[in-house]
Structure formats: C-alpha cells, structure tokens
Protein backbone atom coordinates (compact mmCIF):
# COMPACT_ATOMS: atom_id res chain seq x y z
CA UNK A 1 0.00 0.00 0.00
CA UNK A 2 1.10 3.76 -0.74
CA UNK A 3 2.68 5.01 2.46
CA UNK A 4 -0.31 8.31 0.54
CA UNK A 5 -3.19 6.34 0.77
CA UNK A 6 -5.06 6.76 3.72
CA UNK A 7 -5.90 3.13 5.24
CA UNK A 8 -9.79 2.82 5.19
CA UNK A 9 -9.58 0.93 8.29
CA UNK A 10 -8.83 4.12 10.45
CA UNK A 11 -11.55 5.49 9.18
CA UNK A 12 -14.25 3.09 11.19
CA UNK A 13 -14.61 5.07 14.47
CA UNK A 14 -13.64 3.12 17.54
CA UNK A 15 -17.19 2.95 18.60
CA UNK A 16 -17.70 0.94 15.26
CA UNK A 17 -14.63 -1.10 16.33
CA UNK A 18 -16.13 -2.18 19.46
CA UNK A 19 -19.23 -2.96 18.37
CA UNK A 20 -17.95 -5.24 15.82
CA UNK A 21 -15.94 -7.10 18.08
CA UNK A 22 -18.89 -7.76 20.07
CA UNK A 23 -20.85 -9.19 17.42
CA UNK A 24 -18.08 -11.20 16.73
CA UNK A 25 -17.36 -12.40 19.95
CA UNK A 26 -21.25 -13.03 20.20
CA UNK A 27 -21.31 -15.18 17.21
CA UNK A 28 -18.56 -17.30 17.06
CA UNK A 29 -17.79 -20.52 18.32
CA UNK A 30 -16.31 -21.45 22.04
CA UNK A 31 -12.39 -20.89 21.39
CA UNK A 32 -10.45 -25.10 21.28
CA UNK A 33 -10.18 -24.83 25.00
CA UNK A 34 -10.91 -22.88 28.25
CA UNK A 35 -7.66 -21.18 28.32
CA UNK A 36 -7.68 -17.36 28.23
CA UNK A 37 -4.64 -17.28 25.39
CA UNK A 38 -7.00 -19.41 22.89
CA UNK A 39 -10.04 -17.04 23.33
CA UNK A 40 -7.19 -14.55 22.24
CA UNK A 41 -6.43 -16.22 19.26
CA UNK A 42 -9.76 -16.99 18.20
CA UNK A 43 -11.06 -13.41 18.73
CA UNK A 44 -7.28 -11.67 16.86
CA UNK A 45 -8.18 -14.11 14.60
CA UNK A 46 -11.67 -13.31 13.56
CA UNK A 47 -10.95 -9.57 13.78
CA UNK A 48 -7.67 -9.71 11.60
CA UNK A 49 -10.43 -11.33 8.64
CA UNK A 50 -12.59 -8.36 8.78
CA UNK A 51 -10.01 -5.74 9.00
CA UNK A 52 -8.87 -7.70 5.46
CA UNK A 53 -11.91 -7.12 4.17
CA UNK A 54 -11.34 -3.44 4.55
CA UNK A 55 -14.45 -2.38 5.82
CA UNK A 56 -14.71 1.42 4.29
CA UNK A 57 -18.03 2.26 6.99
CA UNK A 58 -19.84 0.91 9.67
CA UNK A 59 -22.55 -1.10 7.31
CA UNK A 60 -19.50 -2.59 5.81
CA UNK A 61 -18.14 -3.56 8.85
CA UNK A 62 -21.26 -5.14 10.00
CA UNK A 63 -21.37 -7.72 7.17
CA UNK A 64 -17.87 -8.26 7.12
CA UNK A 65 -18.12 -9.38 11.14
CA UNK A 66 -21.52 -11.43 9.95
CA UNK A 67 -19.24 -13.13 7.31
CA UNK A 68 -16.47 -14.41 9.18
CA UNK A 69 -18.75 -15.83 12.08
CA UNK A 70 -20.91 -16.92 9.84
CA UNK A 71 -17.88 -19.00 8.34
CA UNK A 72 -16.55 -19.98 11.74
C-alpha cells in the first residue's frame, strides 16, 4: 500500500470497532479450549479477517463481522 493512501480501516470510528468485536465475539464458536490465550487467538483471529476485508463504513463492517462468524 502507498505510504499516501489513507488506510480505510482508520476510518471506522472506535465505537464501530467495538461494536464489531462484540458481534463477533457473540457469534462465534467457544475458542479449542478454556484457556484465556485461545479465546485470544480466536477473537485476533476473527478480527484480523474483517479488517482484510477493509471495511470502508460501519454497514460494511457489520457484514464483514456477519461473514467471518458466519464462516466460523
């Protein structure tokens, strides 16, 4: 990416931010096991494949965050 670009995903407010991570932690599946570290990885997982998807406003976001628990 052009160091001149702006990168979209700045541009979803933090509000937006935490709402989508709710939804996502809402909606996807109990992490492998009961250890704290694997919820981690399961919720920096989901959110790294909707900040991919480069989510340019909030109704973007939203189906982005459906998508990837819906495919969990």
């Amino acid at each position: 990416m052009d160091c001149s670009e702006p990168d979209l995903t700045l541009q979803l407010t933090r509000d937006m931010y935490y709402q989508l991570i709710h939804t996502l932690r809402t909606s996807l599946p109990p992490p492998v096991t009961n250890a704290p570290e694997d919820e981690i990885r399961r919720d920096n997982a989901a959110i790294s494949k909707v900040a991919s998807m480069l989510p340019a406003n909030g109704e973007e976001g939203e189906l982005a965050a459906q998508f990837v628990a819906a495919s969990a």
